[in-house]
PDB file of N, CA and C in Angstrom:
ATOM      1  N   UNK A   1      59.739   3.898 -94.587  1.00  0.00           N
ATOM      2  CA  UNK A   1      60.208   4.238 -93.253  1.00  0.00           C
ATOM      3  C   UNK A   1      59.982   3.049 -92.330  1.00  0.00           C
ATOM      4  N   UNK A   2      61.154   2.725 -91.651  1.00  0.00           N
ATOM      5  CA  UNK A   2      60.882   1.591 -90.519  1.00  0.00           C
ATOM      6  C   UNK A   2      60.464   2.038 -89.372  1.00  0.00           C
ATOM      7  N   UNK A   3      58.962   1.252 -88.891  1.00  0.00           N
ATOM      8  CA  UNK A   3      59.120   1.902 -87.426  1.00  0.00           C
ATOM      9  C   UNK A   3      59.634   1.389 -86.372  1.00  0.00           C
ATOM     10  N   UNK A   4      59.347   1.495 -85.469  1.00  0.00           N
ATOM     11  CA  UNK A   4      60.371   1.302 -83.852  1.00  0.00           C
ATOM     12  C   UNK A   4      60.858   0.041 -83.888  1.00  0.00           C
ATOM     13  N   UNK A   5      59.796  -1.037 -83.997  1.00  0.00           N
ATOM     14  CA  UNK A   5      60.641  -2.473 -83.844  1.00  0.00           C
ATOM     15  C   UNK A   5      61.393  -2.682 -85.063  1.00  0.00           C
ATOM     16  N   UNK A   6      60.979  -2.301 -86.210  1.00  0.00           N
ATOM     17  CA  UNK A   6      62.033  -2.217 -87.347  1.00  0.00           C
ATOM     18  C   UNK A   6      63.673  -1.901 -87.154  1.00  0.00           C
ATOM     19  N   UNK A   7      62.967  -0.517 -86.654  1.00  0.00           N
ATOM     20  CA  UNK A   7      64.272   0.496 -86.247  1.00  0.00           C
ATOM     21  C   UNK A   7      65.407  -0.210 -85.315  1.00  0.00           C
ATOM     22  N   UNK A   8      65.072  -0.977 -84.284  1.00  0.00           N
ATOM     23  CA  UNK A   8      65.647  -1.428 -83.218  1.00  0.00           C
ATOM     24  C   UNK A   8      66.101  -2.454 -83.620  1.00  0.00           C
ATOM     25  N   UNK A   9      65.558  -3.394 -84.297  1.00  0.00           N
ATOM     26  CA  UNK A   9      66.161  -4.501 -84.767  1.00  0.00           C
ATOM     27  C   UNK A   9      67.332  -4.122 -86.065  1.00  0.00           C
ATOM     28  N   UNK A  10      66.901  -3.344 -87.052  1.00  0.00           N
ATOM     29  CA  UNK A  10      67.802  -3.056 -88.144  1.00  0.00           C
ATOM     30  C   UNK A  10      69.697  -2.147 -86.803  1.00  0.00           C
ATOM     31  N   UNK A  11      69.208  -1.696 -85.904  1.00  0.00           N
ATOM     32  CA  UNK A  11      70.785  -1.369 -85.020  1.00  0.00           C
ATOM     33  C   UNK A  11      71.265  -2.238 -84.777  1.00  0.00           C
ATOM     34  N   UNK A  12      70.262  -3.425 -83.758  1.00  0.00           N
ATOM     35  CA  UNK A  12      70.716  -4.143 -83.233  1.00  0.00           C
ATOM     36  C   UNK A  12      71.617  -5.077 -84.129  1.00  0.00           C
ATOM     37  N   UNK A  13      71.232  -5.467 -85.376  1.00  0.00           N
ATOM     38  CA  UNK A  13      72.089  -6.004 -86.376  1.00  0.00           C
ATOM     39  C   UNK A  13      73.158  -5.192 -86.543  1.00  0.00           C
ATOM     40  N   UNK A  14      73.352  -3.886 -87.132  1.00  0.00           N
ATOM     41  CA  UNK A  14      74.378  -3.128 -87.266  1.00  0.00           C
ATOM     42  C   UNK A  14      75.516  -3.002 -85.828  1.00  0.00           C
ATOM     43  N   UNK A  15      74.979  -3.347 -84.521  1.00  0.00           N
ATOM     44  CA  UNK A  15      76.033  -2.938 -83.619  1.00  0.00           C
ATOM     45  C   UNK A  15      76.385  -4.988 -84.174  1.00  0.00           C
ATOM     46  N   UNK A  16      75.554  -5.770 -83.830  1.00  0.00           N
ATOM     47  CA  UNK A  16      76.086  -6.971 -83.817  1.00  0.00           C
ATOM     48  C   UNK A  16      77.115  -7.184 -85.313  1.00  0.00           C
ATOM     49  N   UNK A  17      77.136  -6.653 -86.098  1.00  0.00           N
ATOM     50  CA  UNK A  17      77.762  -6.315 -87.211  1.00  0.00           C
ATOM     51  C   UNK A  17      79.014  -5.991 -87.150  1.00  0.00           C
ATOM     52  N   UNK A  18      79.625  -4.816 -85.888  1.00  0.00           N
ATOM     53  CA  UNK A  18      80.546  -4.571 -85.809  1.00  0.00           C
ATOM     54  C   UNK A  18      81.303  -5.086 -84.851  1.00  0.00           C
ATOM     55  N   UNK A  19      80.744  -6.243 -84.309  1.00  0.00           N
ATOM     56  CA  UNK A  19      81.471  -6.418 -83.353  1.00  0.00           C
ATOM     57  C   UNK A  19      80.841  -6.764 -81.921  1.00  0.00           C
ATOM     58  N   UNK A  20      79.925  -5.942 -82.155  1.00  0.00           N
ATOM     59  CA  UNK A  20      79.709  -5.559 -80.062  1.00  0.00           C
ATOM     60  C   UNK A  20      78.505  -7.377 -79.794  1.00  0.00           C
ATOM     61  N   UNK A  21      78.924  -8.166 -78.395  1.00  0.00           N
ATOM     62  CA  UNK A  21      78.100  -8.708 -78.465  1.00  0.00           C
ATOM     63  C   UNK A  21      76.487  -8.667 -78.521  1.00  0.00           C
ATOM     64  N   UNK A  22      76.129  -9.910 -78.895  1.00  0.00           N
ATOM     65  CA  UNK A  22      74.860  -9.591 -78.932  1.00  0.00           C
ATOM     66  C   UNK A  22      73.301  -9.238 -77.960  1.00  0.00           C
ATOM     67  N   UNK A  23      74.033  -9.473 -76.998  1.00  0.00           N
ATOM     68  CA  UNK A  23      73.289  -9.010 -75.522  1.00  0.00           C
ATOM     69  C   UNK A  23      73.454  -7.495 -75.514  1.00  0.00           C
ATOM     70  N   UNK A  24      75.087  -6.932 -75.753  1.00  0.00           N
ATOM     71  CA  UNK A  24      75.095  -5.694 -75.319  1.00  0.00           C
ATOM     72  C   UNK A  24      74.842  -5.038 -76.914  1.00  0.00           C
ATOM     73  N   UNK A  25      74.394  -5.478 -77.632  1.00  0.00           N
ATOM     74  CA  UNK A  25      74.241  -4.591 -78.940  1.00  0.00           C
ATOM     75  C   UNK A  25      72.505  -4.405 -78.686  1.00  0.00           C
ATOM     76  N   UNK A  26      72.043  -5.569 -78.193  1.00  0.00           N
ATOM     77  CA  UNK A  26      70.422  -5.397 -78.291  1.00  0.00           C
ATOM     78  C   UNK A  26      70.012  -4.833 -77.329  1.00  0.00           C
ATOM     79  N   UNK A  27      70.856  -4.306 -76.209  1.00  0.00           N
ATOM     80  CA  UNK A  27      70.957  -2.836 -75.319  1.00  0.00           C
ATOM     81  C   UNK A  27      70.863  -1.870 -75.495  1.00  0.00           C
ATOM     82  N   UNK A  28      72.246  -1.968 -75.834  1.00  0.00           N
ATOM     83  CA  UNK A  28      72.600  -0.693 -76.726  1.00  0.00           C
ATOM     84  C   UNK A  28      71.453  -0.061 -77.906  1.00  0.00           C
ATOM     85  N   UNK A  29      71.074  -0.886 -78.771  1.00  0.00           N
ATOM     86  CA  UNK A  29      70.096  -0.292 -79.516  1.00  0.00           C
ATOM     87  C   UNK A  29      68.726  -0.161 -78.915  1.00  0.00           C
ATOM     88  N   UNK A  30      68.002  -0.236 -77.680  1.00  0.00           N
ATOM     89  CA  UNK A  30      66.884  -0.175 -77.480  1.00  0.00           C
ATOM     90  C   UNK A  30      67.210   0.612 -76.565  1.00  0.00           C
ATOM     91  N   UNK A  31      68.382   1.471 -76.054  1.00  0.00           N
ATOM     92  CA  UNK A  31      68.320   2.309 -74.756  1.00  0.00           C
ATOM     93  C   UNK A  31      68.647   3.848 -76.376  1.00  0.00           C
ATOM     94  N   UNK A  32      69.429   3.313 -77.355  1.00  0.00           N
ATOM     95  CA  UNK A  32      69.453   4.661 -78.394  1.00  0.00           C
ATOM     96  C   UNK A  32      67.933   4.843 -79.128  1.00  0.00           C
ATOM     97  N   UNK A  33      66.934   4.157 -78.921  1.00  0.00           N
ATOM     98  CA  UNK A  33      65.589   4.220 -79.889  1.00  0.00           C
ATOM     99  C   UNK A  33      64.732   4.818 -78.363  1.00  0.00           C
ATOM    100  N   UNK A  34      64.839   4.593 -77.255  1.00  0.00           N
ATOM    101  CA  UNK A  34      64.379   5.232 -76.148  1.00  0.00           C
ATOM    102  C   UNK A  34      64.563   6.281 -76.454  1.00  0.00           C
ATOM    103  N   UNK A  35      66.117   6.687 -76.314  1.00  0.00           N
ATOM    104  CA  UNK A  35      66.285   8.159 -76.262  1.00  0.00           C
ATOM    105  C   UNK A  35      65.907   9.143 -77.905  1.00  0.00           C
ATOM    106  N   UNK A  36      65.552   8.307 -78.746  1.00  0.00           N
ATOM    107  CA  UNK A  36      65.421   9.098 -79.767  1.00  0.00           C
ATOM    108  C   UNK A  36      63.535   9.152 -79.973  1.00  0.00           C
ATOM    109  N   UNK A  37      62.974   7.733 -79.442  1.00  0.00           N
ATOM    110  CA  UNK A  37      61.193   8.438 -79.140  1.00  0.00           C
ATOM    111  C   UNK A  37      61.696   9.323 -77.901  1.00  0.00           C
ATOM    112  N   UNK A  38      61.796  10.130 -77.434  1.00  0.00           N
ATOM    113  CA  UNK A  38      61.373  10.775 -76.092  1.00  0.00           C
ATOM    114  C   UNK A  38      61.809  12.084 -76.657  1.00  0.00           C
ATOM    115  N   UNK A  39      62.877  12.358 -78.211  1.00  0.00           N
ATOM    116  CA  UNK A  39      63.301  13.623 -78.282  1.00  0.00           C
ATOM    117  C   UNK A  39      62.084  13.627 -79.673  1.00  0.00           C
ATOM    118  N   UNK A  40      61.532  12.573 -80.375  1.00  0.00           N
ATOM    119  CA  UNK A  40      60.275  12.790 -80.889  1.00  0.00           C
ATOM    120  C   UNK A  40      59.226  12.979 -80.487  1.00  0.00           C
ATOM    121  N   UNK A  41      58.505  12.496 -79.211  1.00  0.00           N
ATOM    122  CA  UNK A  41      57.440  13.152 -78.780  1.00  0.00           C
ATOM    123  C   UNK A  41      57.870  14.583 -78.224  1.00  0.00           C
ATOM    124  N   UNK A  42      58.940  15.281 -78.068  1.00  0.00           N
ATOM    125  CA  UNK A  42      58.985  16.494 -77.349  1.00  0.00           C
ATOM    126  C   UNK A  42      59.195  17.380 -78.905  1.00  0.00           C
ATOM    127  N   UNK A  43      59.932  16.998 -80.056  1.00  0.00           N
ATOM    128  CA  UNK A  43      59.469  17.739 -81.333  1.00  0.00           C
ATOM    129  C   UNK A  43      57.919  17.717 -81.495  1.00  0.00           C
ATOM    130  N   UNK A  44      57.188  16.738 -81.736  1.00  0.00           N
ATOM    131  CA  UNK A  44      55.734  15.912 -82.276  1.00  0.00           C
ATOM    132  C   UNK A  44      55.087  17.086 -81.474  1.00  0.00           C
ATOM    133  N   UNK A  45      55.116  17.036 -79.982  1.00  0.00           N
ATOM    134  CA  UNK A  45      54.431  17.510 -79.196  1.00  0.00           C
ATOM    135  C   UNK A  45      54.188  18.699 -78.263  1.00  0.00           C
ATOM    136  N   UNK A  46      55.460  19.368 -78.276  1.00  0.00           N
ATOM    137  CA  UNK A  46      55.760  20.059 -77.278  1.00  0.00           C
ATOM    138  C   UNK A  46      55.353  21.587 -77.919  1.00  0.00           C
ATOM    139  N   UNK A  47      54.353  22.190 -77.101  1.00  0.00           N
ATOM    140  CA  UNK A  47      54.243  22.442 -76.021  1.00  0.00           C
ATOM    141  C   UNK A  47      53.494  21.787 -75.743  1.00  0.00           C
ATOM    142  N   UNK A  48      52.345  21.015 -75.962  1.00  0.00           N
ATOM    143  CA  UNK A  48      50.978  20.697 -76.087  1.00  0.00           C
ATOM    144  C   UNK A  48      50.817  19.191 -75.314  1.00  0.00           C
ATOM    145  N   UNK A  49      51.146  19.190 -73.886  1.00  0.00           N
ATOM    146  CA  UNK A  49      50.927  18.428 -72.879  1.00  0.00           C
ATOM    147  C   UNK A  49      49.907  17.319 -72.952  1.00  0.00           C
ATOM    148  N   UNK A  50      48.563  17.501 -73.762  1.00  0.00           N
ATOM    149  CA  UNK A  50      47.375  16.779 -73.625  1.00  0.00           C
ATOM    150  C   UNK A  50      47.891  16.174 -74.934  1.00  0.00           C
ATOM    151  N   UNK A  51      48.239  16.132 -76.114  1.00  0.00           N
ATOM    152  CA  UNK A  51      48.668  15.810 -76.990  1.00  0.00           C
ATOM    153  C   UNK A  51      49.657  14.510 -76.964  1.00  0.00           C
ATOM    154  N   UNK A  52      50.149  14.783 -75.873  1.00  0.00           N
ATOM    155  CA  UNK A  52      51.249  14.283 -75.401  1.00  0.00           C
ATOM    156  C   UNK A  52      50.908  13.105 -74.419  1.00  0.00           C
ATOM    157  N   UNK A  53      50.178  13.085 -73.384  1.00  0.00           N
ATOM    158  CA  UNK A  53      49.348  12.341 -72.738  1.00  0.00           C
ATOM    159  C   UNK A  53      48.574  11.252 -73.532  1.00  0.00           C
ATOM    160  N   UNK A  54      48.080  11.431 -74.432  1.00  0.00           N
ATOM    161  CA  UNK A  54      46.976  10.582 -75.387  1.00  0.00           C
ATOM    162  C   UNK A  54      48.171   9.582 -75.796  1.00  0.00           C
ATOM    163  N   UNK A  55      49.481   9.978 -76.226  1.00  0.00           N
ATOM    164  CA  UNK A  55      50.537   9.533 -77.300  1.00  0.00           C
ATOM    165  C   UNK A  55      50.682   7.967 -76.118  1.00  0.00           C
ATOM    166  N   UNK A  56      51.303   8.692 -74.516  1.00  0.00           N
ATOM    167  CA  UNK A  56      51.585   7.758 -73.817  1.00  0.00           C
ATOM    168  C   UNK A  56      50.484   6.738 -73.829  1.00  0.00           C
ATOM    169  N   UNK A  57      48.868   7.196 -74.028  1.00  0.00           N
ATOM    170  CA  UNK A  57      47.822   6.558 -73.596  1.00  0.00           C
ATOM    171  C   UNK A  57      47.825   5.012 -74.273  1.00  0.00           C
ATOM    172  N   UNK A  58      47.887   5.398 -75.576  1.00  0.00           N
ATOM    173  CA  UNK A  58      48.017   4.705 -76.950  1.00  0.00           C
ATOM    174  C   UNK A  58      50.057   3.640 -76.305  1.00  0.00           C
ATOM    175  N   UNK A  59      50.719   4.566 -76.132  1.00  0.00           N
ATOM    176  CA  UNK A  59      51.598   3.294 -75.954  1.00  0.00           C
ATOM    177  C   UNK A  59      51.869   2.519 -74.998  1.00  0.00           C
ATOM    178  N   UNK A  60      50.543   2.858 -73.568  1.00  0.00           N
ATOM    179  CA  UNK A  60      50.218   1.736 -72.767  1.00  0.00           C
ATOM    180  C   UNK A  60      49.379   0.737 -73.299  1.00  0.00           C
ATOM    181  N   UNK A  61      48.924   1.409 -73.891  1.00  0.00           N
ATOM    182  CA  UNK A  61      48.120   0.107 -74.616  1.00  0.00           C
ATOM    183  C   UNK A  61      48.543  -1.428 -75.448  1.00  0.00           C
ATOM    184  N   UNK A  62      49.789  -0.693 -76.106  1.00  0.00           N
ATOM    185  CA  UNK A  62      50.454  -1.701 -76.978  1.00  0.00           C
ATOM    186  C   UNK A  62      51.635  -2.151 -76.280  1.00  0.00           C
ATOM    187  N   UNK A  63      52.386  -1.360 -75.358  1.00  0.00           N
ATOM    188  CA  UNK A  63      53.211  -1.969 -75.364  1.00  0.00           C
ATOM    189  C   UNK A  63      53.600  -2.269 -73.458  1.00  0.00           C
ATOM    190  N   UNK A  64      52.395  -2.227 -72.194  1.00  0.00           N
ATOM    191  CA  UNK A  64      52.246  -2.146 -71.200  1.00  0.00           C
ATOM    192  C   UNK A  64      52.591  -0.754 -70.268  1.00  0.00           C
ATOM    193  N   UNK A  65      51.769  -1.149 -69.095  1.00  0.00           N
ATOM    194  CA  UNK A  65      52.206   0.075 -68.406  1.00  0.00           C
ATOM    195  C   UNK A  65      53.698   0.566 -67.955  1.00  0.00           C
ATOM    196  N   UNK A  66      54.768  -0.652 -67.785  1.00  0.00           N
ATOM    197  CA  UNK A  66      55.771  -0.040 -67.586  1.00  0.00           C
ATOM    198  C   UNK A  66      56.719   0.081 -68.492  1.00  0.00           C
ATOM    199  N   UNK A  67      56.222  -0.098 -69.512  1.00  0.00           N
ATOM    200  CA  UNK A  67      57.387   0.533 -70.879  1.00  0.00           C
ATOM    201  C   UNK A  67      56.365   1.803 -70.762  1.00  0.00           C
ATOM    202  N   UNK A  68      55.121   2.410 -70.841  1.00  0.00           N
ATOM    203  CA  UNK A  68      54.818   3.361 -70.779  1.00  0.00           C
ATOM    204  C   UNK A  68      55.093   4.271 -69.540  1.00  0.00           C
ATOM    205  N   UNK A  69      55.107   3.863 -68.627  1.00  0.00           N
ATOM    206  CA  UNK A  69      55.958   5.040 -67.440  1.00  0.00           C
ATOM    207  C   UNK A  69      57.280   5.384 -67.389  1.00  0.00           C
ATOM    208  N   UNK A  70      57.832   4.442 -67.903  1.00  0.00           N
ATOM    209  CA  UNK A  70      59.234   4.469 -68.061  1.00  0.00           C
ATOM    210  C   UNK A  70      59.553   5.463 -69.330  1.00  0.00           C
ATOM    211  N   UNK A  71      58.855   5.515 -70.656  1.00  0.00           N
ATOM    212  CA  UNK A  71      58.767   6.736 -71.759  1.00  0.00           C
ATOM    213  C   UNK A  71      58.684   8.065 -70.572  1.00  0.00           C
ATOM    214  N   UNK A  72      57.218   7.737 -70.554  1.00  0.00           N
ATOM    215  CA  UNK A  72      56.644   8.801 -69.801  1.00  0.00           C
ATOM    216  C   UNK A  72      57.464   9.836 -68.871  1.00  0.00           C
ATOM    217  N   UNK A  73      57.972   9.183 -67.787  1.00  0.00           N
ATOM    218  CA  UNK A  73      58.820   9.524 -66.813  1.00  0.00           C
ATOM    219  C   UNK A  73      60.047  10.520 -67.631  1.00  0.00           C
ATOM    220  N   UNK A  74      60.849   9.261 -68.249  1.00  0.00           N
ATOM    221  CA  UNK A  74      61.828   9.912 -68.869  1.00  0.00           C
ATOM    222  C   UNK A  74      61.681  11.016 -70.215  1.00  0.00           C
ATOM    223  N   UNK A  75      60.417  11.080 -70.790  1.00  0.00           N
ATOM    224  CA  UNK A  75      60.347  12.443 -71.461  1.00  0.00           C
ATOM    225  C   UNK A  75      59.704  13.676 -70.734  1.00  0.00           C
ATOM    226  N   UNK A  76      59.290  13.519 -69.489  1.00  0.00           N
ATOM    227  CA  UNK A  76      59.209  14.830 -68.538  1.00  0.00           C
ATOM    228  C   UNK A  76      60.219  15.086 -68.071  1.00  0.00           C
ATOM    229  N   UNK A  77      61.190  14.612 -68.015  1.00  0.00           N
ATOM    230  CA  UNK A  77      62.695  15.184 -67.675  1.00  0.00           C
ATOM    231  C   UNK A  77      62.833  16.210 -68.645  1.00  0.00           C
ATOM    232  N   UNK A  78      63.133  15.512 -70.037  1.00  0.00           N
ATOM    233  CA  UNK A  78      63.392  16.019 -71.058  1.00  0.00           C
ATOM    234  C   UNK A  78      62.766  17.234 -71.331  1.00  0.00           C
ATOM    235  N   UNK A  79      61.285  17.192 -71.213  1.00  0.00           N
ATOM    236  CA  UNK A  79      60.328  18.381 -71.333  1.00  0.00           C
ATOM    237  C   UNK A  79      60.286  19.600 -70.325  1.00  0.00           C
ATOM    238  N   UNK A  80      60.943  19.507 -69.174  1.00  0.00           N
ATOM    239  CA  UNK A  80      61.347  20.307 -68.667  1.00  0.00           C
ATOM    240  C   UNK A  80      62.694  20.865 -68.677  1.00  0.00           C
ATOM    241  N   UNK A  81      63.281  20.832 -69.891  1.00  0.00           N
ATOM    242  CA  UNK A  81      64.409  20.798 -70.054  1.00  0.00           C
ATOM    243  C   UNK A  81      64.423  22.048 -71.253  1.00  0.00           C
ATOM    244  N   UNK A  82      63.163  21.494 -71.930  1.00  0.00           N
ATOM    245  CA  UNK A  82      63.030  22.113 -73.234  1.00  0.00           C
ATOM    246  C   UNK A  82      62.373  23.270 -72.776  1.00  0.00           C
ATOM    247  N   UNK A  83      61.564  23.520 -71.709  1.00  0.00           N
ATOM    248  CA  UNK A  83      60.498  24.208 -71.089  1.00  0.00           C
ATOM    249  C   UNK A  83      61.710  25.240 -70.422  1.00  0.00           C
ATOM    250  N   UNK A  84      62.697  24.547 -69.661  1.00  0.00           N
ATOM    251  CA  UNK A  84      63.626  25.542 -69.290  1.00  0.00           C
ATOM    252  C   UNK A  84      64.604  26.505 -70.603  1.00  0.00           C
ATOM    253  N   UNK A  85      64.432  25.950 -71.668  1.00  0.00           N
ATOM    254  CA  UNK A  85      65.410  26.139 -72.862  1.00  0.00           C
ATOM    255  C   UNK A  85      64.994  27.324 -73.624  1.00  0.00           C
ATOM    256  N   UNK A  86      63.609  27.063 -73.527  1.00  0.00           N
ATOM    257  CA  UNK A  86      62.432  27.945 -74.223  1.00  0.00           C
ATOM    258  C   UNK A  86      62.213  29.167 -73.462  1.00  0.00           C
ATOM    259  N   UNK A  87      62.432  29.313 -72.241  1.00  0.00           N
ATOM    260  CA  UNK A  87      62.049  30.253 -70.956  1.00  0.00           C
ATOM    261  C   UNK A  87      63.524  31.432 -71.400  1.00  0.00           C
ATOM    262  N   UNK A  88      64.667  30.817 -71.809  1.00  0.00           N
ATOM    263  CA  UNK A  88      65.969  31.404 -71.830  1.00  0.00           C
ATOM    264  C   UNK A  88      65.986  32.377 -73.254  1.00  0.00           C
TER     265      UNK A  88
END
């Protein structure tokens, strides 16, 4: 299994592969690996908020605070989404 920087780099080749330049392919693949950690920590984690907190804790660590607020931020959207989904 590849993880994230694996992951991102093995697209980014595949969009540059087909075509798309290489500025907007190495976009493109790091805004589709965003959106696919943020629908894994809400499988991984959800309901379990503190669980979830530690995850961000750990990826301020490695990868700074504003790639971690920026996860962060954008999977409480998401989690209230799921929270509304779950309520229905």
């Amino acid at each position: 299994m590849l993880d994230l920087f694996e992951e991102t780099l093995h697209r980014e080749g595949m969009k540059i592969d087909s075509g798309i330049p290489e500025k907007e392919a190495k976009e493109q693949a790091r805004e589709e690996m965003h959106r696919c950690e943020i629908q894994w920590v809400i499988r991984e984690f959800f309901p379990d908020g503190k669980r979830a907190a530690e995850y961000f804790k750990d990826v301020e660590k490695k990868r700074g605070k504003e790639s971690a607020d920026k996860l962060r931020n954008d999977t409480r959207e998401a989690w209230k989404a799921k929270q509304q989904e779950a309520k229905q």
